[in-house]
C-alpha atoms as a PDB file:
ATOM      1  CA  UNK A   1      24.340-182.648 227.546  1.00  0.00           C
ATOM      2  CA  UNK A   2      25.803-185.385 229.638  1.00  0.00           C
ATOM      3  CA  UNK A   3      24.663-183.629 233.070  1.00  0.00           C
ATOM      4  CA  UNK A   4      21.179-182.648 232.076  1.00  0.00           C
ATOM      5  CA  UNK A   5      18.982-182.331 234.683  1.00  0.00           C
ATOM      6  CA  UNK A   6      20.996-183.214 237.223  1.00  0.00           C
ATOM      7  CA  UNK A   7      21.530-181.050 240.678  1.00  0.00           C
ATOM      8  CA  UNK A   8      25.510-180.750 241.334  1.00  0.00           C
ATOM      9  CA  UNK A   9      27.315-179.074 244.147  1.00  0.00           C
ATOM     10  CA  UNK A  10      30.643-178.077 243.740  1.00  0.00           C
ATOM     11  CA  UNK A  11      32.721-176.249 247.141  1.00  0.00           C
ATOM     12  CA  UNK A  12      35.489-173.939 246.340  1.00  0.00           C
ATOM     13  CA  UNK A  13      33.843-172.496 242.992  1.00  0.00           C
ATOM     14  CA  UNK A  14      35.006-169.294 242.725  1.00  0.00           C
ATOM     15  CA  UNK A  15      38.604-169.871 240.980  1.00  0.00           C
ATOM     16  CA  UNK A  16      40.923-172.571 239.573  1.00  0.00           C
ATOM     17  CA  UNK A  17      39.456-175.488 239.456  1.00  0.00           C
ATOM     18  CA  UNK A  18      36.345-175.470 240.894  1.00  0.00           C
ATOM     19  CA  UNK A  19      35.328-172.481 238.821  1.00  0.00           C
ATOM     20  CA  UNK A  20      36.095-174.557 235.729  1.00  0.00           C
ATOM     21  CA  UNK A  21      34.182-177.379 236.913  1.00  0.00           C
ATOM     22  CA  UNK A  22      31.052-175.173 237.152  1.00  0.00           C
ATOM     23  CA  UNK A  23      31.346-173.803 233.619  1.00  0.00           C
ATOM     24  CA  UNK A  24      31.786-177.070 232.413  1.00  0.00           C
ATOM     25  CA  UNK A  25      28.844-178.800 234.077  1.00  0.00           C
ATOM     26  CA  UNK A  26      26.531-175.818 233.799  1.00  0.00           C
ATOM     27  CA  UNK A  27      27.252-176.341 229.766  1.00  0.00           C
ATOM     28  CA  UNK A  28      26.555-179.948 230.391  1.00  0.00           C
ATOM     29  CA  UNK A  29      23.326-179.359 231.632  1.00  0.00           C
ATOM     30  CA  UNK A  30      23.340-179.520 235.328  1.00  0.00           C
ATOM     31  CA  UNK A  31      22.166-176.944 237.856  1.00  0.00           C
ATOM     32  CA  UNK A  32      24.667-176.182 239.669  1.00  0.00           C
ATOM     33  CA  UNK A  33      25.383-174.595 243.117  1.00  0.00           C
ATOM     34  CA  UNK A  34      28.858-173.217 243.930  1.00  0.00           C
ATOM     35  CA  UNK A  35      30.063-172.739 247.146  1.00  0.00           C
ATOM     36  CA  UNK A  36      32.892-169.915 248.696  1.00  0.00           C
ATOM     37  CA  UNK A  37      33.817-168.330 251.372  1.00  0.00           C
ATOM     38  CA  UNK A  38      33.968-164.190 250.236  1.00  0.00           C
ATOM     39  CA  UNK A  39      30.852-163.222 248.643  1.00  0.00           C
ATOM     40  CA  UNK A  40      32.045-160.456 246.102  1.00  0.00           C
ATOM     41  CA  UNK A  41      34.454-163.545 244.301  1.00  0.00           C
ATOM     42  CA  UNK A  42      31.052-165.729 244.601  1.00  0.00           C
ATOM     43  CA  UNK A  43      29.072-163.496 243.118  1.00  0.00           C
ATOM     44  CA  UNK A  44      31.388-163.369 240.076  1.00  0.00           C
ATOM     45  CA  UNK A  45      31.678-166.638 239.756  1.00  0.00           C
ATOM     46  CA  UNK A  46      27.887-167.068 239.905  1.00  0.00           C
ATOM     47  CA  UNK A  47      28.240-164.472 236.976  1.00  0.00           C
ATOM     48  CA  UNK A  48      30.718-166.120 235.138  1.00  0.00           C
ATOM     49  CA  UNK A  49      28.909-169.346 235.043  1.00  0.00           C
ATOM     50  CA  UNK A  50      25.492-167.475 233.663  1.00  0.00           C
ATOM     51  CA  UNK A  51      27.571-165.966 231.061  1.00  0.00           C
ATOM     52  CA  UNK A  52      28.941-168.867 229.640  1.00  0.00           C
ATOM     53  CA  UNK A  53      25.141-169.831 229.021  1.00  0.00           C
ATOM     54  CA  UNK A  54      24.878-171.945 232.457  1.00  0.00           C
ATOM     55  CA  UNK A  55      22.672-171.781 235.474  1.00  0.00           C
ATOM     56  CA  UNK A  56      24.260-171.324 238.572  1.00  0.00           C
ATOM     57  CA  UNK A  57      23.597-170.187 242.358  1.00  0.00           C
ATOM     58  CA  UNK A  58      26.151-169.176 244.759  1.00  0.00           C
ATOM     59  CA  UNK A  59      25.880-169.676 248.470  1.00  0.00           C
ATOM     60  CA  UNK A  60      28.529-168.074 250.802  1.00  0.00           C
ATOM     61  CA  UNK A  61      30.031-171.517 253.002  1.00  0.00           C
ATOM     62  CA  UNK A  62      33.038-172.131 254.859  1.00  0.00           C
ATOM     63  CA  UNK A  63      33.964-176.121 254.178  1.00  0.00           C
ATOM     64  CA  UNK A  64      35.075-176.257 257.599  1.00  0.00           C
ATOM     65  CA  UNK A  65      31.798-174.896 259.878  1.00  0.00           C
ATOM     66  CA  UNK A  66      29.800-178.075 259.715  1.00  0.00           C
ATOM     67  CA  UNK A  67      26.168-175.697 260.362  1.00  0.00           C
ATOM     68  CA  UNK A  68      26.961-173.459 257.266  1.00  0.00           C
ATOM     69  CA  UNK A  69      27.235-177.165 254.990  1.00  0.00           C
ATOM     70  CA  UNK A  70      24.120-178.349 256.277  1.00  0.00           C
ATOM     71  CA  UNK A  71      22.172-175.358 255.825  1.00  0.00           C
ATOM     72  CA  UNK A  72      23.671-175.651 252.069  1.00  0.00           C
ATOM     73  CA  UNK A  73      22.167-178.807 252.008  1.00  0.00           C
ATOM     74  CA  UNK A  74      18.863-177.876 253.407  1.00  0.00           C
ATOM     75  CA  UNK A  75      18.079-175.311 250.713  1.00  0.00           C
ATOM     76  CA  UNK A  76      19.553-177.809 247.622  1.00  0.00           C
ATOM     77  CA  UNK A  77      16.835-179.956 249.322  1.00  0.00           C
ATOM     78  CA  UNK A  78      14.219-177.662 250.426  1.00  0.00           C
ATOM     79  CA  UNK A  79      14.319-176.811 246.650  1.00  0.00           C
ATOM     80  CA  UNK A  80      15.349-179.494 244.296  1.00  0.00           C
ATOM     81  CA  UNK A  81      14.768-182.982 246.818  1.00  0.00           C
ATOM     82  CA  UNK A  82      18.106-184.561 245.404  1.00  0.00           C
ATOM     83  CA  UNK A  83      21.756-184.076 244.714  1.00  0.00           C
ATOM     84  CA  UNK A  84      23.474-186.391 242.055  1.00  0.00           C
ATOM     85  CA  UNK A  85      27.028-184.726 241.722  1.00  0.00           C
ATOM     86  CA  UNK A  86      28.825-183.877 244.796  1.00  0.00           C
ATOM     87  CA  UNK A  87      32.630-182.139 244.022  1.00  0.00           C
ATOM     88  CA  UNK A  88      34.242-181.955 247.475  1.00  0.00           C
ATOM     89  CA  UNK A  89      36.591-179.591 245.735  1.00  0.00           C
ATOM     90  CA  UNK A  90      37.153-176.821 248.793  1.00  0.00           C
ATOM     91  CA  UNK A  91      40.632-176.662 250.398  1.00  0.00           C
ATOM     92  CA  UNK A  92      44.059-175.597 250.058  1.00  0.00           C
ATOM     93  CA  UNK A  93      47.688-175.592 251.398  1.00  0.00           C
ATOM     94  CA  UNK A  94      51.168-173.600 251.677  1.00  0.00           C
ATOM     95  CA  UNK A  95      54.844-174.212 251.811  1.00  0.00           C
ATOM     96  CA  UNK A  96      56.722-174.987 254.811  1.00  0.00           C
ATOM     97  CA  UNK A  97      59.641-177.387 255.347  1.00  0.00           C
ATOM     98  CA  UNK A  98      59.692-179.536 258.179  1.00  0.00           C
ATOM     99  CA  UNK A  99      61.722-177.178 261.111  1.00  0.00           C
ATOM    100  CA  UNK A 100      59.508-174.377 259.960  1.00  0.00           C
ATOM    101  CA  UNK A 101      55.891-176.117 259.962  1.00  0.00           C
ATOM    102  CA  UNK A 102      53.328-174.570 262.660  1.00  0.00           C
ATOM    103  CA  UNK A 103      50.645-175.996 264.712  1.00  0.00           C
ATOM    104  CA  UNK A 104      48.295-173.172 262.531  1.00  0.00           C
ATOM    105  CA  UNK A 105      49.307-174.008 259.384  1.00  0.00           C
ATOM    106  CA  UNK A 106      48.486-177.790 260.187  1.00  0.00           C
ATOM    107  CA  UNK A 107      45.543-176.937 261.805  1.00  0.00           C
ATOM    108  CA  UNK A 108      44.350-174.933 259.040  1.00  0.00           C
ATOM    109  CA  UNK A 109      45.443-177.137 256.059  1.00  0.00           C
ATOM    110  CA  UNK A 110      43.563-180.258 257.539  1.00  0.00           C
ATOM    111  CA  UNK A 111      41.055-177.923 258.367  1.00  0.00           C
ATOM    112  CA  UNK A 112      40.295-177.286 254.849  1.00  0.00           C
ATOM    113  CA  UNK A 113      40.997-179.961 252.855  1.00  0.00           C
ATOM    114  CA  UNK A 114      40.419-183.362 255.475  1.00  0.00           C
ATOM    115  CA  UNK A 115      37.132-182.128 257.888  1.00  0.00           C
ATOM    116  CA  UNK A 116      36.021-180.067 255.251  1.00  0.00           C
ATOM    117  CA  UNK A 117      35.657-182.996 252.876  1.00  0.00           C
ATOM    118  CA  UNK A 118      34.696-185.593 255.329  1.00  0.00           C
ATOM    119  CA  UNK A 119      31.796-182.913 256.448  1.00  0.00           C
ATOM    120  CA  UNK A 120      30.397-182.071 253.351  1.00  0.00           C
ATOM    121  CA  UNK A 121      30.240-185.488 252.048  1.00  0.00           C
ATOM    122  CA  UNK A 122      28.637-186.630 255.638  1.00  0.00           C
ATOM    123  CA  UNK A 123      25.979-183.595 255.047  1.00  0.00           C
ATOM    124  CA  UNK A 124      25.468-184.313 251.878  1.00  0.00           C
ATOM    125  CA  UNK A 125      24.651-187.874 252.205  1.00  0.00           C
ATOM    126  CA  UNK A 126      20.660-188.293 252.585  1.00  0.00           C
ATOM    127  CA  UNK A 127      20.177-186.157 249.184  1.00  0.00           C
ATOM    128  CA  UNK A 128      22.411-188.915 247.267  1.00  0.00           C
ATOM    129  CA  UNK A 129      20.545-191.192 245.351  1.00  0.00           C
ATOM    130  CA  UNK A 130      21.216-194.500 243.411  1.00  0.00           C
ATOM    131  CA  UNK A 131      23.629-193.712 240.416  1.00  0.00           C
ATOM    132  CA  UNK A 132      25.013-190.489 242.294  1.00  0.00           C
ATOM    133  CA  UNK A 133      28.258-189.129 241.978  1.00  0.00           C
ATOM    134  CA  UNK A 134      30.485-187.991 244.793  1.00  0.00           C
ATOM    135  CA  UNK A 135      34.220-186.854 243.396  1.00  0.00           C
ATOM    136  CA  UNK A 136      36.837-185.480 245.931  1.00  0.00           C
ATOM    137  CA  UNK A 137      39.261-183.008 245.067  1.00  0.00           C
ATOM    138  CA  UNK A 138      42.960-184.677 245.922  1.00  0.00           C
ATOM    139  CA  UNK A 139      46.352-184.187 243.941  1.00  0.00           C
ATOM    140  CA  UNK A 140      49.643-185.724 242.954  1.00  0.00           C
ATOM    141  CA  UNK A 141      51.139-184.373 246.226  1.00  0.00           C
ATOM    142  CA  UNK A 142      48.820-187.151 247.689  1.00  0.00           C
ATOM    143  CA  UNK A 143      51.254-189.998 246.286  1.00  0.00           C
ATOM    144  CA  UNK A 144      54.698-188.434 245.628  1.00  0.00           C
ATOM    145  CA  UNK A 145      56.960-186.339 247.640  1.00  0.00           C
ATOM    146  CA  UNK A 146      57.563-182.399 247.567  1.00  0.00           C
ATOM    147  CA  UNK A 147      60.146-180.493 249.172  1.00  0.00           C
ATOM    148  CA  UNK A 148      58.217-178.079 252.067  1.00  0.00           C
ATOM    149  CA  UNK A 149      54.496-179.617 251.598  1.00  0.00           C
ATOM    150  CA  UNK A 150      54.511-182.329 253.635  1.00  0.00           C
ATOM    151  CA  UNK A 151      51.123-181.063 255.412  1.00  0.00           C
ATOM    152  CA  UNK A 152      49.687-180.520 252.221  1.00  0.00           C
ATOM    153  CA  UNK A 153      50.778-183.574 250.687  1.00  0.00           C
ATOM    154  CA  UNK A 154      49.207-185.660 253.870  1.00  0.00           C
ATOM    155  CA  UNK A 155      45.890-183.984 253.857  1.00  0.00           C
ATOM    156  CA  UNK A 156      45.298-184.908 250.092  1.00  0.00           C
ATOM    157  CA  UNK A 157      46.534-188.473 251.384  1.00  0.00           C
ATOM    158  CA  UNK A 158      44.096-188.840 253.801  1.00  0.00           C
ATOM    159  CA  UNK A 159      40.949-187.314 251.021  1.00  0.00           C
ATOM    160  CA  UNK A 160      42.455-189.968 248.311  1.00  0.00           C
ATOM    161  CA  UNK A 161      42.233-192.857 251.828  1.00  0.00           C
ATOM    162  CA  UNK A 162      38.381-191.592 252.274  1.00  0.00           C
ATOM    163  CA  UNK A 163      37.450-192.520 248.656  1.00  0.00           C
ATOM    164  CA  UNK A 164      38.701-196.227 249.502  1.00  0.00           C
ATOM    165  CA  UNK A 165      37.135-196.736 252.359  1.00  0.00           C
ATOM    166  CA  UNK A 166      33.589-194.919 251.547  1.00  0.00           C
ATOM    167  CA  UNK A 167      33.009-197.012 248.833  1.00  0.00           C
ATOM    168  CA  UNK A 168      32.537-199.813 251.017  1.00  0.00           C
ATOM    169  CA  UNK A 169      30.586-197.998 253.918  1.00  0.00           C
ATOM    170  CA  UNK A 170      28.250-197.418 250.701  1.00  0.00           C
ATOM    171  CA  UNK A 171      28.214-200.636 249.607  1.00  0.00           C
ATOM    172  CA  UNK A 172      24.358-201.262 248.105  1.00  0.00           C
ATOM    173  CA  UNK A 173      23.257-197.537 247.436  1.00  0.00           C
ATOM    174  CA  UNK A 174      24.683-197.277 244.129  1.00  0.00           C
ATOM    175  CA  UNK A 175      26.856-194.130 244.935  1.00  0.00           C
ATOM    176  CA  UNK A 176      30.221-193.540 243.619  1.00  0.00           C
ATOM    177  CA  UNK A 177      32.858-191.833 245.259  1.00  0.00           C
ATOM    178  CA  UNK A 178      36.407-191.039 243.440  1.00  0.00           C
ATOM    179  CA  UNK A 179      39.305-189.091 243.716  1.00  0.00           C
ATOM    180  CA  UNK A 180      40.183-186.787 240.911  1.00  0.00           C
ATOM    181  CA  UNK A 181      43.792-185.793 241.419  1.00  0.00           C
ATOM    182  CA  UNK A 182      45.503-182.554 239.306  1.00  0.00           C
ATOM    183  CA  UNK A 183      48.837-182.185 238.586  1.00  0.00           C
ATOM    184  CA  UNK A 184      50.131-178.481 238.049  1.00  0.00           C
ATOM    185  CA  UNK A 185      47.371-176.472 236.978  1.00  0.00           C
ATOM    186  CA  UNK A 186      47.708-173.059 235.932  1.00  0.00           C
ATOM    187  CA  UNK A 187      45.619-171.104 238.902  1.00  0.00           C
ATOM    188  CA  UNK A 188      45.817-168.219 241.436  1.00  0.00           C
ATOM    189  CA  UNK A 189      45.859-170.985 244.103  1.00  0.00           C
ATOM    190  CA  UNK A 190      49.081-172.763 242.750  1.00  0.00           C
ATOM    191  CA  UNK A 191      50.896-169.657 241.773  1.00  0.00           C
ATOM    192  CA  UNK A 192      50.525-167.833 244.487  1.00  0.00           C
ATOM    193  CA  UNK A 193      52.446-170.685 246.467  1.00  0.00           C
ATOM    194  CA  UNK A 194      55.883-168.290 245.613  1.00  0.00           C
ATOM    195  CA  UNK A 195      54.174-164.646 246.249  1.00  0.00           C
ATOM    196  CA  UNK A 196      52.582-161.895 244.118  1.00  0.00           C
ATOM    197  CA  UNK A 197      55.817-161.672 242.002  1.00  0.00           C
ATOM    198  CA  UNK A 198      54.653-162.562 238.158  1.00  0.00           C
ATOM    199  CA  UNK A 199      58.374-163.127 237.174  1.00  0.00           C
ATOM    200  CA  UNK A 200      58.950-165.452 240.030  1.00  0.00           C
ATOM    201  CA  UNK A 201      55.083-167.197 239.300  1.00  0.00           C
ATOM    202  CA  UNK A 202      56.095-167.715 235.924  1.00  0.00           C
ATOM    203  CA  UNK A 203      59.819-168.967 237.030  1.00  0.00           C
ATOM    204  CA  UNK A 204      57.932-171.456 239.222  1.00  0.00           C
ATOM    205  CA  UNK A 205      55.539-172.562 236.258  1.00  0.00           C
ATOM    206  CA  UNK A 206      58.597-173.033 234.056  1.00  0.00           C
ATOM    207  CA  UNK A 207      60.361-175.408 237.063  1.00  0.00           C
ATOM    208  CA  UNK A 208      57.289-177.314 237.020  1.00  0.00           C
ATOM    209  CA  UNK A 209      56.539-177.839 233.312  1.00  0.00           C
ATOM    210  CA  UNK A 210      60.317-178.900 233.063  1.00  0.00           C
ATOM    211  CA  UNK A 211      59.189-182.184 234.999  1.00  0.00           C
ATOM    212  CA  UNK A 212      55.732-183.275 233.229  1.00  0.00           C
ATOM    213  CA  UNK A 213      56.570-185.274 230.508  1.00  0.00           C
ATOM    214  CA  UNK A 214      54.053-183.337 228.213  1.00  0.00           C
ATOM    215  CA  UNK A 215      56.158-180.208 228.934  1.00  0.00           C
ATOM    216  CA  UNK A 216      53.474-177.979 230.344  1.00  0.00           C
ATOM    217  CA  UNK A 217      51.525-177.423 233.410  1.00  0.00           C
ATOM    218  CA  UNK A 218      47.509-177.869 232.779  1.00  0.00           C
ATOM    219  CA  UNK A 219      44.756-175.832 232.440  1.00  0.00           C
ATOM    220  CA  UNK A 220      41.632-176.060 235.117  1.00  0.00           C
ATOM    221  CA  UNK A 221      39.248-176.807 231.616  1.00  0.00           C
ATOM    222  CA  UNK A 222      40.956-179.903 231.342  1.00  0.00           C
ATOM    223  CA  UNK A 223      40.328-181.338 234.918  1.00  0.00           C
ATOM    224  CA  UNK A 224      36.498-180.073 234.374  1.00  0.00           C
ATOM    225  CA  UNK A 225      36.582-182.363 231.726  1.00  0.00           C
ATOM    226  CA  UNK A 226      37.727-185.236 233.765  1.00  0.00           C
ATOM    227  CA  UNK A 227      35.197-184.116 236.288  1.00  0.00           C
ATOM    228  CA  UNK A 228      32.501-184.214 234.384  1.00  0.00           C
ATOM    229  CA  UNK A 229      33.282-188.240 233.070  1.00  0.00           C
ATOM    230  CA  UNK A 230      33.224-189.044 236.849  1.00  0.00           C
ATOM    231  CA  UNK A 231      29.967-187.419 236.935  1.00  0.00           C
ATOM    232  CA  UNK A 232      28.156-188.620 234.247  1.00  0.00           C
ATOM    233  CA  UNK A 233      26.730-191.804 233.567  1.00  0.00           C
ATOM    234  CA  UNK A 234      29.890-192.443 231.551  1.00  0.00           C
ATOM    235  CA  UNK A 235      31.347-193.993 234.625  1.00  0.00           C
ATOM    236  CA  UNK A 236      28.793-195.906 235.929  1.00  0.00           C
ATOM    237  CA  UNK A 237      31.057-198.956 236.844  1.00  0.00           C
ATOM    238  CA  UNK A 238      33.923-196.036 238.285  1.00  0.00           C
ATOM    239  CA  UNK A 239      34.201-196.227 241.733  1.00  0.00           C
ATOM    240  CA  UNK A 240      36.874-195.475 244.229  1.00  0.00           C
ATOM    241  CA  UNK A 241      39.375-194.602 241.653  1.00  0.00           C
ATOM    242  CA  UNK A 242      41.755-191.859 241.316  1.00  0.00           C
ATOM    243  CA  UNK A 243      41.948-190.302 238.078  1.00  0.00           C
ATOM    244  CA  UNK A 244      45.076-188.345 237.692  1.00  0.00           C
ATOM    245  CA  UNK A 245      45.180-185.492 235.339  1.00  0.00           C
ATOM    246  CA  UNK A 246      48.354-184.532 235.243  1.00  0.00           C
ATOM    247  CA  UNK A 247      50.674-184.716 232.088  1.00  0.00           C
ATOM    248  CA  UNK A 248      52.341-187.926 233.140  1.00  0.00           C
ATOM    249  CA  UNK A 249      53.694-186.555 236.001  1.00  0.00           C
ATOM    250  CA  UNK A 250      52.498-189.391 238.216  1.00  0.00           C
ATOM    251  CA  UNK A 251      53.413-192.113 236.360  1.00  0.00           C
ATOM    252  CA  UNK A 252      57.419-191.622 236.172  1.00  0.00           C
END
């Protein structure tokens, strides 16, 4: 029980990743809050956690309204006094080649995944203590090039640029901040980047497991484990690190 009794936080929790995450640290002990934006999915997920033999709560935020995180924040406090693991894990992106991009796709996709990160750290802040854990959701798009998701691919540039520099606005309370950065990972978020079509999904899967030198994309269990090494005292001297998890794709 490498989380046990710890308080952990974890935005965008009702699929993919995030979900995963929350199983996995609800098995490791932790009490953990999960965060989304449509409460019927949050509610399942809520359920899903309990299931699996965790203990979970949902509450209904939208990353990017900065009065919805801090009355998150207020009730973790009002009710526990602390938060040790932070996952800034909220956010998302599409596909649009330069020539086609939009001021409301930009808008939205740094939106989601660069104020809503910055803001829920920032709200977050006076419930981390010494030996904390703060992990931020970025990706191999961050640090390599893909054709149409140049937006994308800057956002989780800029979240992978905030672990660097937090680490030294932090410098003496003993919290760690990292960047834990996916490769293709077999969820709704990623597949549905080429429509509802599950011949064309799986056509896409196939394009991307042809370039990861372990031959398959990965499953969101796998970055919950990675998650949950960042969290624990495992990595006690981790700190503004990024952690891919991605089948070798990064480091070709």
């Amino acid at each position: 029980m490498k989380l046990a009794e710890k308080v952990a936080v974890i935005t965008g929790g009702t699929t993919g990743i995030g979900l995963a995450i929350a199983k996995r640290f609800a098995r490791e002990g932790a009490y953990v809050y999960l965060t989304g934006r449509r409460q019927a999915e949050l509610d399942m997920a809520v359920e899903t956690v309990r299931a699996a033999g965790g203990t979970a709560e949902g509450a209904r935020v939208d990353s990017t309204d900065v009065g919805q995180l801090q009355a998150l924040f207020d009730r973790v406090k009002a009710r526990h006094g602390k938060l040790d693991v932070l996952v800034a894990n909220a956010g998302g992106g599409s596909l649009l080649p330069l020539g086609q991009i939009t001021e409301e796709q930009f808008d939205d996709t740094f939106a989601r995944n660069v104020k809503g990160t910055l803001f829920t750290v920032q709200s977050a802040l006076p419930l981390l203590g010494k030996g904390s854990s703060v992990i931020l959701t970025g990706s191999t798009a961050g640090s390599s090039g893909t054709e149409g998701f140049s937006v994308y691919s800057a956002s989780k540039a800029a979240v992978r640029a905030f672990a660097r520099n937090w680490i030294l606005d932090l410098k003496g309370r003993e919290i760690r901040v990292n960047t834990l950065s996916p490769g293709p990972i077999k969820t709704p978020g990623l597949v549905e980047l080429v429509g509802t079509d599950a011949g064309q999904q799986q056509g896409f899967l196939d394009h991307l497991a042809s370039q990861i030198p372990m031959g398959r994309v990965g499953d969101p269990d796998e970055i919950a484990k990675a998650a949950v090494f960042l969290a624990s005292d495992d990595a006690s001297f981790v700190t503004g690190a990024e952690l891919f998890v991605d089948g070798g794709l990064q480091q070709i």
